[in-house]
PDB file of N, CA and C in Angstrom:
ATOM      1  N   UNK A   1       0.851  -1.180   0.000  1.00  0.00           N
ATOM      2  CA  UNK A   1       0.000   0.000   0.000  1.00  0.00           C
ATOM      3  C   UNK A   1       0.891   1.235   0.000  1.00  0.00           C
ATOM      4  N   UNK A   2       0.559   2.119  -0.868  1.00  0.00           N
ATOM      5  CA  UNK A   2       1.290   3.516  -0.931  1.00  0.00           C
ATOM      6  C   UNK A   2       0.442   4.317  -0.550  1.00  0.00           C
ATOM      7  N   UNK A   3       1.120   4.761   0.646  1.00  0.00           N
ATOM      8  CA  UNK A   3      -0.085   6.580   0.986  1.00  0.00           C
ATOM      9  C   UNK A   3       1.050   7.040   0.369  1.00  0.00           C
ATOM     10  N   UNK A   4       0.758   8.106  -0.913  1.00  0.00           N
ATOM     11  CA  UNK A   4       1.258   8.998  -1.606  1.00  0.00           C
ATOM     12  C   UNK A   4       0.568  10.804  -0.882  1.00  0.00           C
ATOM     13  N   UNK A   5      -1.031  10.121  -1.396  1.00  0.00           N
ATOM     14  CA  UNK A   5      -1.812  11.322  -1.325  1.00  0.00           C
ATOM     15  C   UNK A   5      -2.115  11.898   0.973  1.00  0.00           C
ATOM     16  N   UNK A   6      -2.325  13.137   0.692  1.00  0.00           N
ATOM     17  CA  UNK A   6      -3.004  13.539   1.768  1.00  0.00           C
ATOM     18  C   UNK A   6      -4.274  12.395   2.481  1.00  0.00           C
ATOM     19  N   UNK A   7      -4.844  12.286   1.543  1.00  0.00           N
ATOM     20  CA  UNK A   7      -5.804  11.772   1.504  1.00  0.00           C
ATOM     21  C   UNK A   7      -5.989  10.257   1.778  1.00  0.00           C
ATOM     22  N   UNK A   8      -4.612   9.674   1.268  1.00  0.00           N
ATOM     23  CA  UNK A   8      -4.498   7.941   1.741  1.00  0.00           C
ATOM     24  C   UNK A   8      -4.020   8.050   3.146  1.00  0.00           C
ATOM     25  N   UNK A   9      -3.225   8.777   3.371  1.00  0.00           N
ATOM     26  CA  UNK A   9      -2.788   9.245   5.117  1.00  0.00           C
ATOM     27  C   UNK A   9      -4.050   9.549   5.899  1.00  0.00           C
ATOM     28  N   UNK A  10      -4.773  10.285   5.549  1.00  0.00           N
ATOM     29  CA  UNK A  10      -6.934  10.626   5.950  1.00  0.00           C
ATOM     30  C   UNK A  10      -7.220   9.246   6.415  1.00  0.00           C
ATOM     31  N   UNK A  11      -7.633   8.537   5.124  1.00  0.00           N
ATOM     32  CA  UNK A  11      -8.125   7.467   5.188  1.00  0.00           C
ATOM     33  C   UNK A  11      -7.961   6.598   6.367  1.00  0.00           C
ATOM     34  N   UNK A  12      -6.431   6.012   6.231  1.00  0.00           N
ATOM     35  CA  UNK A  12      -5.030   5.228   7.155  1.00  0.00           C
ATOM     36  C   UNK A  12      -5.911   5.588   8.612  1.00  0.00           C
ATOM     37  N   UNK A  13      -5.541   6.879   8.493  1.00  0.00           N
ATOM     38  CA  UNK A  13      -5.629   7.232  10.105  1.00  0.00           C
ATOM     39  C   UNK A  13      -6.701   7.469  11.141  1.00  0.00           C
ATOM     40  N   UNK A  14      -7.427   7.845   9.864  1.00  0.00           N
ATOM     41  CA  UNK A  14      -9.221   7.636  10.412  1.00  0.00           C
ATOM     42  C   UNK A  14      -9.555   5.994  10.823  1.00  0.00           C
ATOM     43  N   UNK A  15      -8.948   5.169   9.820  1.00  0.00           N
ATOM     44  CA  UNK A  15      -9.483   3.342  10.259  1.00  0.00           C
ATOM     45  C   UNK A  15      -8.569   3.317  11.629  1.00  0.00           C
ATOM     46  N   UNK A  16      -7.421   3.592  11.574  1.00  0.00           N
ATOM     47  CA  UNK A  16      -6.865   3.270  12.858  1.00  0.00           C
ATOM     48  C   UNK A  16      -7.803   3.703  14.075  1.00  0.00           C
ATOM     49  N   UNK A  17      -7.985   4.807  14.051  1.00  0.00           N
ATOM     50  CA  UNK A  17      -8.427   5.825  15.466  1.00  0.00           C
ATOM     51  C   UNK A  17      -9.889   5.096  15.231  1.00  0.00           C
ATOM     52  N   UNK A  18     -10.372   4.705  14.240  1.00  0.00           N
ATOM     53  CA  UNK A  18     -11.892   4.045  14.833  1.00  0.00           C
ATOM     54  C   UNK A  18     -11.911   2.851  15.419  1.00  0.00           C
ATOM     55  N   UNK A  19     -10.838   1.795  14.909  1.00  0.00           N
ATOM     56  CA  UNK A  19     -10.463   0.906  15.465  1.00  0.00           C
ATOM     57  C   UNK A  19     -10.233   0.808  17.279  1.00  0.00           C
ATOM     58  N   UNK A  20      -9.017   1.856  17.109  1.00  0.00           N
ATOM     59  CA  UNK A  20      -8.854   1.846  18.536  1.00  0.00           C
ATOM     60  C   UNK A  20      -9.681   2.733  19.582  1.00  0.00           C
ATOM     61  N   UNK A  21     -10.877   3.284  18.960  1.00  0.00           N
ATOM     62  CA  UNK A  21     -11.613   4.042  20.145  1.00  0.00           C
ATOM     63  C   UNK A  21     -13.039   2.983  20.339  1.00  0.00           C
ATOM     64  N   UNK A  22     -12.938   2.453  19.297  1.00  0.00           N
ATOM     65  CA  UNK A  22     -13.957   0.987  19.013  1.00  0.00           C
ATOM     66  C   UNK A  22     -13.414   0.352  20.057  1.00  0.00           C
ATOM     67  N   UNK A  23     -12.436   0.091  20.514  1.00  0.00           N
ATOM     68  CA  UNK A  23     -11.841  -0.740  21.472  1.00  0.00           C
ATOM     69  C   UNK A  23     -11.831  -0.177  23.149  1.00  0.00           C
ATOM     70  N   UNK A  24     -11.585   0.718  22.912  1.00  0.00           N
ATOM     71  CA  UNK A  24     -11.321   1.409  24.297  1.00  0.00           C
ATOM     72  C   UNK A  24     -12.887   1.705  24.914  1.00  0.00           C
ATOM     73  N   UNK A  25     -13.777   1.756  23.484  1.00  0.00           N
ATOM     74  CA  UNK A  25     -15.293   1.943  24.210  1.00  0.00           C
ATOM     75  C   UNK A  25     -15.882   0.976  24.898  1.00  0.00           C
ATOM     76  N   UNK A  26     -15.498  -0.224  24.054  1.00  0.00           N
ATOM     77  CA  UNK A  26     -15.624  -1.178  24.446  1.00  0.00           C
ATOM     78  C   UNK A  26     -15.668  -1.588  26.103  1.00  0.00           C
ATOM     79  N   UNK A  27     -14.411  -1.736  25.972  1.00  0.00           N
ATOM     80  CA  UNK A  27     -13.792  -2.154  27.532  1.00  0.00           C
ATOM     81  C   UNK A  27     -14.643  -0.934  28.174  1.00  0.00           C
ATOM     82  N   UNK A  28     -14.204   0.081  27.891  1.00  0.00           N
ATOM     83  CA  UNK A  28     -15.094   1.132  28.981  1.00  0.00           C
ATOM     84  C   UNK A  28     -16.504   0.422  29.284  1.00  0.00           C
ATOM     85  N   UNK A  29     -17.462   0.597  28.334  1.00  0.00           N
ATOM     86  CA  UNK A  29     -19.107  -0.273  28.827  1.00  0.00           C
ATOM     87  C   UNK A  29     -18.941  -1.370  29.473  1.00  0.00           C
ATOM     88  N   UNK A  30     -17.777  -2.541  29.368  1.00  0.00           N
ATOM     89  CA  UNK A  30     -18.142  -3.647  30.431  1.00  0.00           C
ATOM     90  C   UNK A  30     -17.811  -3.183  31.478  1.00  0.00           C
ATOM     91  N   UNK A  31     -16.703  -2.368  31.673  1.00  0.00           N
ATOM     92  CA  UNK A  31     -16.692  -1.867  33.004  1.00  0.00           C
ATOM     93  C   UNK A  31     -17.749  -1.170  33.359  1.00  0.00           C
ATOM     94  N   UNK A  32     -18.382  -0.343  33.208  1.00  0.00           N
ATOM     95  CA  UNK A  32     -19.176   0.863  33.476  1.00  0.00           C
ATOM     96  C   UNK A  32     -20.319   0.001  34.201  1.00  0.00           C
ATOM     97  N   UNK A  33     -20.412  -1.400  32.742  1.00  0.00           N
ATOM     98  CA  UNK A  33     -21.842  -2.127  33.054  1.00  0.00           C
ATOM     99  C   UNK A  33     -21.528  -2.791  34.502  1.00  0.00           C
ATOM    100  N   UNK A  34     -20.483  -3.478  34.369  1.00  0.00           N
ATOM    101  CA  UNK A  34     -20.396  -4.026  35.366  1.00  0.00           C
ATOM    102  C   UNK A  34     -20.100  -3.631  37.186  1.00  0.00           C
ATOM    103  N   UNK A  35     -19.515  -2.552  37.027  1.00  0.00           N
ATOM    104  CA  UNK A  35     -19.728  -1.914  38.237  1.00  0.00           C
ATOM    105  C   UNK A  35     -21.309  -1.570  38.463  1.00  0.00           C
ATOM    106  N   UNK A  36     -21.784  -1.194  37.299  1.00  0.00           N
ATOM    107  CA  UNK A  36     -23.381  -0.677  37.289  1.00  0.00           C
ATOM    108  C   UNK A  36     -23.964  -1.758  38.147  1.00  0.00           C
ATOM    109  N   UNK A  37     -24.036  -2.862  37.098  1.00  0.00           N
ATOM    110  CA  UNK A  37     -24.307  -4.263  38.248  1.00  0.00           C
ATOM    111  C   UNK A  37     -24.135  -3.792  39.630  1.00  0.00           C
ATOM    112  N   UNK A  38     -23.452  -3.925  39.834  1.00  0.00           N
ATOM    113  CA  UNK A  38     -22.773  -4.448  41.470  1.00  0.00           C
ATOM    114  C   UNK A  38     -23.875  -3.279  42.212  1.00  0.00           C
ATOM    115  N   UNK A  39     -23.282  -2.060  42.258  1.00  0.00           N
ATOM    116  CA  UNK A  39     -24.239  -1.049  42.658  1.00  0.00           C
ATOM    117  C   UNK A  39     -25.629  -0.992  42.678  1.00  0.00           C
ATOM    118  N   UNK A  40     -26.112  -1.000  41.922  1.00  0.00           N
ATOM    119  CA  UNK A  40     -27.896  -1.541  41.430  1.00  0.00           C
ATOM    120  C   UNK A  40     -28.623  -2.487  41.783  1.00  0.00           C
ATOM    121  N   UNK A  41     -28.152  -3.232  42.219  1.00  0.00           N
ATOM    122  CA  UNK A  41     -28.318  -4.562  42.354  1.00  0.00           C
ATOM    123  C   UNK A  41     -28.180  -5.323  43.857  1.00  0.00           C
ATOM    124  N   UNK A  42     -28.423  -4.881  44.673  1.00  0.00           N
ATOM    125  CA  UNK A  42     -27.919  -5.025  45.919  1.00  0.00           C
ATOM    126  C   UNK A  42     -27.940  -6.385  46.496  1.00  0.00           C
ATOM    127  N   UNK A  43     -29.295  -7.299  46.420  1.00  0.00           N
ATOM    128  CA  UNK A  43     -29.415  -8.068  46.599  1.00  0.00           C
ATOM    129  C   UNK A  43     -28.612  -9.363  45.830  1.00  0.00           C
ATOM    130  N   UNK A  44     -27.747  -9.217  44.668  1.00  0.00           N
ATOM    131  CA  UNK A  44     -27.090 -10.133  43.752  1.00  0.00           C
ATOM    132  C   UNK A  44     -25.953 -10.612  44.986  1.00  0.00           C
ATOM    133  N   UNK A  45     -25.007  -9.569  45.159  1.00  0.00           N
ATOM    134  CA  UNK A  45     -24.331  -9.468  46.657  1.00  0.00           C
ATOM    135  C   UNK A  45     -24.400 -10.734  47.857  1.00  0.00           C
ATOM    136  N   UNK A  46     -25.410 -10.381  47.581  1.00  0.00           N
ATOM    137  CA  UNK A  46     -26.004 -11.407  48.937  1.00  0.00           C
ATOM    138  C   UNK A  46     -25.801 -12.957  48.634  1.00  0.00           C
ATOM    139  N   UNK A  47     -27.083 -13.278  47.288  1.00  0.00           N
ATOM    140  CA  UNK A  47     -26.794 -14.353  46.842  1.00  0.00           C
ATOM    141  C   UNK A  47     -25.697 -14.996  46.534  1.00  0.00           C
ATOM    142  N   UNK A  48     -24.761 -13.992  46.072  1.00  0.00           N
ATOM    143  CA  UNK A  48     -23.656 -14.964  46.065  1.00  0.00           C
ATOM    144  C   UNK A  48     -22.339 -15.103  46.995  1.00  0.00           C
ATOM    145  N   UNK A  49     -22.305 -14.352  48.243  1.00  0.00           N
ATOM    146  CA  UNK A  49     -22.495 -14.541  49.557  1.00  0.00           C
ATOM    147  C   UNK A  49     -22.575 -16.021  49.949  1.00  0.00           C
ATOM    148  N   UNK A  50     -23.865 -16.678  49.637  1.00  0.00           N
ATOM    149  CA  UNK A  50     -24.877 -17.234  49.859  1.00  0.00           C
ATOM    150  C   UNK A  50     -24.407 -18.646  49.426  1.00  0.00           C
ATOM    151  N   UNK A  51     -24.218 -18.247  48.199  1.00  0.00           N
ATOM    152  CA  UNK A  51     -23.662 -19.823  47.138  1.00  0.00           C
ATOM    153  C   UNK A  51     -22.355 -19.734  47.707  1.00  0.00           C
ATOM    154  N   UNK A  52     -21.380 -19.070  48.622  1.00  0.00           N
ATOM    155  CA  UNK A  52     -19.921 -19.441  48.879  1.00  0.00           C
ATOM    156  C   UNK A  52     -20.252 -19.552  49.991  1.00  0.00           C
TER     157      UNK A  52
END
């Protein structure tokens, strides 16, 4: 692949940065979700408490 143009460098760097913010969002929501869990959820806590 030749980036010659402005524009193949555009391209390049736009897939990268979606890639990697695709990724980082990622991980962010399971965390987010999963603390969400824990908090929200008070009684989950317990149960598994419960089962150990």
């Amino acid at each position: 692949m030749n980036l010659t143009s402005a524009l193949d460098y555009f391209i390049a760097i736009a897939g990268i940065a979606i890639i990697v913010i695709s990724f980082v969002w990622n991980i962010y929501e399971v965390f987010v979700h999963k603390s969400g869990h824990q908090t929200s959820d008070p009684g989950h806590d317990s149960e598994d408490s419960a089962i150990r």
